[in-house]
Protein backbone atom coordinates (compact mmCIF):
# COMPACT_ATOMS: atom_id res chain seq x y z
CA UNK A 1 120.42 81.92 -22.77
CA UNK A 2 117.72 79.41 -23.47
CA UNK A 3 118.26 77.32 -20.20
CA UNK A 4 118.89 74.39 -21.77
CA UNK A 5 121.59 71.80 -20.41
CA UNK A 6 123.26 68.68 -22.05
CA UNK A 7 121.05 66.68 -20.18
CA UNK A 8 118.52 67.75 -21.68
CA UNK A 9 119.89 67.61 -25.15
CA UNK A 10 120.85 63.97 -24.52
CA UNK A 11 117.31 63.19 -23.03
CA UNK A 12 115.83 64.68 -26.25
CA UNK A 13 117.00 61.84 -28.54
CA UNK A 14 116.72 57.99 -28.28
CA UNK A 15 117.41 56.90 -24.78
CA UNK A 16 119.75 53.97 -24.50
CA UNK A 17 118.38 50.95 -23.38
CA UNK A 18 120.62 48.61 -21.21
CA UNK A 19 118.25 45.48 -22.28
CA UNK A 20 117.70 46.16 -25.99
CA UNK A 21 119.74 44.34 -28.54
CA UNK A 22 121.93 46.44 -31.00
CA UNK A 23 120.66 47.06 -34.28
CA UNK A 24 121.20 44.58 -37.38
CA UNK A 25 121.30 41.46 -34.54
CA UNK A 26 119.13 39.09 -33.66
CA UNK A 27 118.72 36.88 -30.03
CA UNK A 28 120.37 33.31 -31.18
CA UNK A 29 117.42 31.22 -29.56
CA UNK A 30 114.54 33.47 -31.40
CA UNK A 31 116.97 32.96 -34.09
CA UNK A 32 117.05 29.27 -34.20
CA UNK A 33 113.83 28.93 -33.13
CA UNK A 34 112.20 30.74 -36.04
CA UNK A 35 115.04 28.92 -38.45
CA UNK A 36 113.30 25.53 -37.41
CA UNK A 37 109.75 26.56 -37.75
CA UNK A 38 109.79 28.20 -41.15
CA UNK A 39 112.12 25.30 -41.97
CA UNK A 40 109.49 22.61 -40.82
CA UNK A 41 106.55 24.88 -42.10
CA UNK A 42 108.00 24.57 -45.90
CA UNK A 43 109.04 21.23 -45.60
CA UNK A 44 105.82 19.63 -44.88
CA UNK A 45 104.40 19.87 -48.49
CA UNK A 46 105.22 16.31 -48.58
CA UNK A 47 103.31 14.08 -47.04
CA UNK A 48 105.33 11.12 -47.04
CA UNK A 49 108.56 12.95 -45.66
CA UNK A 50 107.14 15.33 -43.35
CA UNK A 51 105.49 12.56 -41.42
CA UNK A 52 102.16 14.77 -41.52
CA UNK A 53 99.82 12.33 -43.88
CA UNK A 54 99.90 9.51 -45.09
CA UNK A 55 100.00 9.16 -48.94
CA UNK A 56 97.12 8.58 -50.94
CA UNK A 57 96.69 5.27 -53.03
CA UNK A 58 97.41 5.57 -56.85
CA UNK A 59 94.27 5.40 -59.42
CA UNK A 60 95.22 2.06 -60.08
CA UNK A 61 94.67 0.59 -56.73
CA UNK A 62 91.51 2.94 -56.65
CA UNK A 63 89.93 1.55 -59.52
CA UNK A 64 91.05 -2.30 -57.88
CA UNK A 65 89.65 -1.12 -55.10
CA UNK A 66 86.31 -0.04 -56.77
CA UNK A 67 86.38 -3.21 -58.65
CA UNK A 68 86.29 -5.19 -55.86
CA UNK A 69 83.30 -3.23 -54.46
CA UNK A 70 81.68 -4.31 -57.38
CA UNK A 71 82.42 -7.58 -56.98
CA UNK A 72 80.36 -7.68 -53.77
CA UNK A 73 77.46 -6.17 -55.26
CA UNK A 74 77.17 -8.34 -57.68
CA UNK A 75 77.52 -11.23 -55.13
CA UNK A 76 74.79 -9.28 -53.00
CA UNK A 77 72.68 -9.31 -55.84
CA UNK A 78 72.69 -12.93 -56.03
CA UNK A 79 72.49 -13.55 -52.67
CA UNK A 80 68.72 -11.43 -52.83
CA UNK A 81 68.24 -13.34 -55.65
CA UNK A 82 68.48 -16.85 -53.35
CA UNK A 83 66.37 -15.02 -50.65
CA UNK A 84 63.93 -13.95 -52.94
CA UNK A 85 63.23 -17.68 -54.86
CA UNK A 86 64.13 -19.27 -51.91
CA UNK A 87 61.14 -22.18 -52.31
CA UNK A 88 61.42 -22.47 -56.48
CA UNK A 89 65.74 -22.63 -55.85
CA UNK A 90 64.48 -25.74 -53.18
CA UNK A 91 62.24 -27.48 -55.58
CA UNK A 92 65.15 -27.26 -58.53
CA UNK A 93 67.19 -28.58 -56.18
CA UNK A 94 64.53 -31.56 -55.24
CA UNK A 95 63.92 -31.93 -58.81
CA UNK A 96 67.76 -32.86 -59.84
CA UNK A 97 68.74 -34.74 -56.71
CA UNK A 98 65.69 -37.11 -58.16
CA UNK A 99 67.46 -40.80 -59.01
CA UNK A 100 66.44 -44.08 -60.32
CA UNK A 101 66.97 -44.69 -56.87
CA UNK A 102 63.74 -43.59 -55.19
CA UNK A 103 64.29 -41.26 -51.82
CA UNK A 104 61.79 -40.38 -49.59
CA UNK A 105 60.48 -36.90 -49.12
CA UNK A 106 62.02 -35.99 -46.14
CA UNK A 107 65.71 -36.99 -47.91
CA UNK A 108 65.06 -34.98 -50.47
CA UNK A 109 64.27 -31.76 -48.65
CA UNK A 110 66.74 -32.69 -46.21
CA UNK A 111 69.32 -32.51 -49.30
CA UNK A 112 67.73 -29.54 -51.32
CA UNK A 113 67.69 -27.68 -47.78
CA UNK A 114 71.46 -28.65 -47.27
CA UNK A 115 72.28 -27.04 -50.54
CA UNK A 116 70.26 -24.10 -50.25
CA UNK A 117 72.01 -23.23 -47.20
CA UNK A 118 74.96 -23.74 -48.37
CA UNK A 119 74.84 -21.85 -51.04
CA UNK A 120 73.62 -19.13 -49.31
CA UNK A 121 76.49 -19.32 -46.80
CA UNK A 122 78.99 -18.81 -49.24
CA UNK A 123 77.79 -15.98 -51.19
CA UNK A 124 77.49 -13.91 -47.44
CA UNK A 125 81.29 -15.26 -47.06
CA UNK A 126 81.87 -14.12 -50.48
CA UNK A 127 80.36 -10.55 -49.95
CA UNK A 128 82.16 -10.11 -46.60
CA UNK A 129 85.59 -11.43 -48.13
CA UNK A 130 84.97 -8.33 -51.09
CA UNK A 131 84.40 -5.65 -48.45
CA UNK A 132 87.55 -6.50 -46.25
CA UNK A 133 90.09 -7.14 -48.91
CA UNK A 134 89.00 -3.72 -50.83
CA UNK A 135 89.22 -1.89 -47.37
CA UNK A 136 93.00 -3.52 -46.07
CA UNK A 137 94.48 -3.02 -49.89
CA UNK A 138 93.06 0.24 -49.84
CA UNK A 139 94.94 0.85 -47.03
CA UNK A 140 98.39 -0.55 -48.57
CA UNK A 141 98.44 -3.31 -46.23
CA UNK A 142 100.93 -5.77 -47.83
CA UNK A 143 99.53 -9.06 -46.82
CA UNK A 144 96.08 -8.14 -47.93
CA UNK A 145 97.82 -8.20 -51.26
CA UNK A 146 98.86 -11.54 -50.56
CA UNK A 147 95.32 -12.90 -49.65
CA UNK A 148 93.64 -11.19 -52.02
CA UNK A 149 95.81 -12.79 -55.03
CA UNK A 150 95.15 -16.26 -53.48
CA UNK A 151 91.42 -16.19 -52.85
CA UNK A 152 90.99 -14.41 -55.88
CA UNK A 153 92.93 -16.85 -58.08
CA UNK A 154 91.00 -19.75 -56.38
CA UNK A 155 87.83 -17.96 -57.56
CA UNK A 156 88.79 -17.92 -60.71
CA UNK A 157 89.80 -21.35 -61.48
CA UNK A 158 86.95 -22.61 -59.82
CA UNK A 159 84.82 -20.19 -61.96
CA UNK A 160 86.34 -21.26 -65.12
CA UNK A 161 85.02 -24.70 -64.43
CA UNK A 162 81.34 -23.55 -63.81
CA UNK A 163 81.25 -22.04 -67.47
CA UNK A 164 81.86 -25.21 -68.91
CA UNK A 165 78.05 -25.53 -69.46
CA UNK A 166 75.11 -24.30 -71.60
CA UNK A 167 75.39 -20.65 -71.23
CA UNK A 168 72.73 -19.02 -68.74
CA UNK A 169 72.52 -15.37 -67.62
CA UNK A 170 74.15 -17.17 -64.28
CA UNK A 171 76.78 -18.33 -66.36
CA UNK A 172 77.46 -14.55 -68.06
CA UNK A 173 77.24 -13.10 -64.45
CA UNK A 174 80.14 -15.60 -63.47
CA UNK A 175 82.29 -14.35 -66.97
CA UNK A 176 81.69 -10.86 -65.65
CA UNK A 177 82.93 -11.60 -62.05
CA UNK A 178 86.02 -13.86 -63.27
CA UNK A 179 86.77 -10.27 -65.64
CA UNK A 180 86.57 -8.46 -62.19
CA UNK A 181 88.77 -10.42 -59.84
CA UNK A 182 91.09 -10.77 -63.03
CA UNK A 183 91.10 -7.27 -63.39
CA UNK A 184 91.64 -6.36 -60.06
CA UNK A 185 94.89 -8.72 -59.55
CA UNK A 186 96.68 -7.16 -62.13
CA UNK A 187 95.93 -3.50 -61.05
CA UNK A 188 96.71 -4.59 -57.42
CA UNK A 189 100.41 -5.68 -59.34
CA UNK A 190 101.28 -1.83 -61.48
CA UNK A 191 104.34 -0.22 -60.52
CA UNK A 192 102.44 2.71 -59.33
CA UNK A 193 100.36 0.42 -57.04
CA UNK A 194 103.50 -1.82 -55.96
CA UNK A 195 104.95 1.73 -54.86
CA UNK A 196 102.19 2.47 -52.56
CA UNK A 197 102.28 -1.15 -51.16
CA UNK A 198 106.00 -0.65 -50.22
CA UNK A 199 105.25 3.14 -48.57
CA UNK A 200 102.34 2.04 -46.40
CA UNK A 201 104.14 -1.38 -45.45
CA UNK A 202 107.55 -0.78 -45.26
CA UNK A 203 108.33 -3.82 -43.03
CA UNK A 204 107.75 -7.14 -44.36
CA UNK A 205 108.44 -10.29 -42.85
């Protein structure tokens, strides 16, 4: 006899184990669990509806934007410009306030300083109006929109009117800023960039 006993011959296979799940089933909250995380895992290849990015801005609104960082270099050149000739801009200036009506010295530079400043004053508005309507439309901020349409359609009409006169390289500068606002606008208004608008600002009052 080989000594053996049928406890042994049970102990030689698989022992059963009170805690171990039968075969072919799984634990429900594992289950579930793992459902939702390889469900959320291969749903967030979109940005927009898996919350996990926003969407980028279409080329159009990337090449507005890019115009209107243009814009402010050009009006950065020409404020350097001003910097630069400061005293022959003031002495221009002097030279056409000149009347039949005589003014003393002190008027004059008073006047020529007044409109040298001014001048000045607008172009570093100008430059720092450029720089935060590119950055809010880039970000799809509705209102920006909005503001940009209206300060860029007042630029343009005023614009229009400076080109009435002999032409200068001033004047062709101004014609090449007007085509740049102008240009911008109507990207700023393309479906594709409308769509955008409507995703990054979905509340509007």
């Amino acid at each position: 006899m080989s000594g053996s006993t049928p406890g042994d011959d049970a102990g030689s296979g698989s022992r059963w184990n009170p805690f171990s799940m039968p075969s072919g089933r799984r634990d429900p909250e594992q289950s579930s669990w793992g459902d939702e995380h390889s469900s959320a895992s291969w749903g967030s290849g979109s940005p927009e509806r898996a919350g996990h990015g926003a969407p980028h801005p279409p080329r159009q609104l990337v090449l507005a934007v890019r115009l209107m960082y243009i814009g402010a270099a050009i009006f950065g050149l020409n404020l350097l410009f001003f910097l630069v000739n400061a005293e022959n801009i003031r002495t221009e200036l002097r030279e056409s306030l000149q009347t039949e009506d005589e003014l003393g010295v002190e008027q004059l530079e008073s006047q020529a300083d007044t409109i040298y400043a001014s001048g000045v004053g607008m172009l570093i508005v100008g430059i720092l109006l450029w720089l935060w309507m590119a950055r809010a439309n880039k970000r799809g901020r509705y209102w920006a929109r909005i503001v940009a349409t209206i300060l860029g359609g007042m630029y343009i009409i005023f614009a229009l009117f400076s080109l009435l006169g002999a032409l200068t390289l001033a004047s062709v500068i101004t014609a090449v800023t007007i085509a740049i606002a102008a240009s911008a606008l109507v990207l700023m208004y393309r479906p594709e960039s409308s769509e955008y608008y409507r995703a990054m600002s979905p509340r509007v009052y």
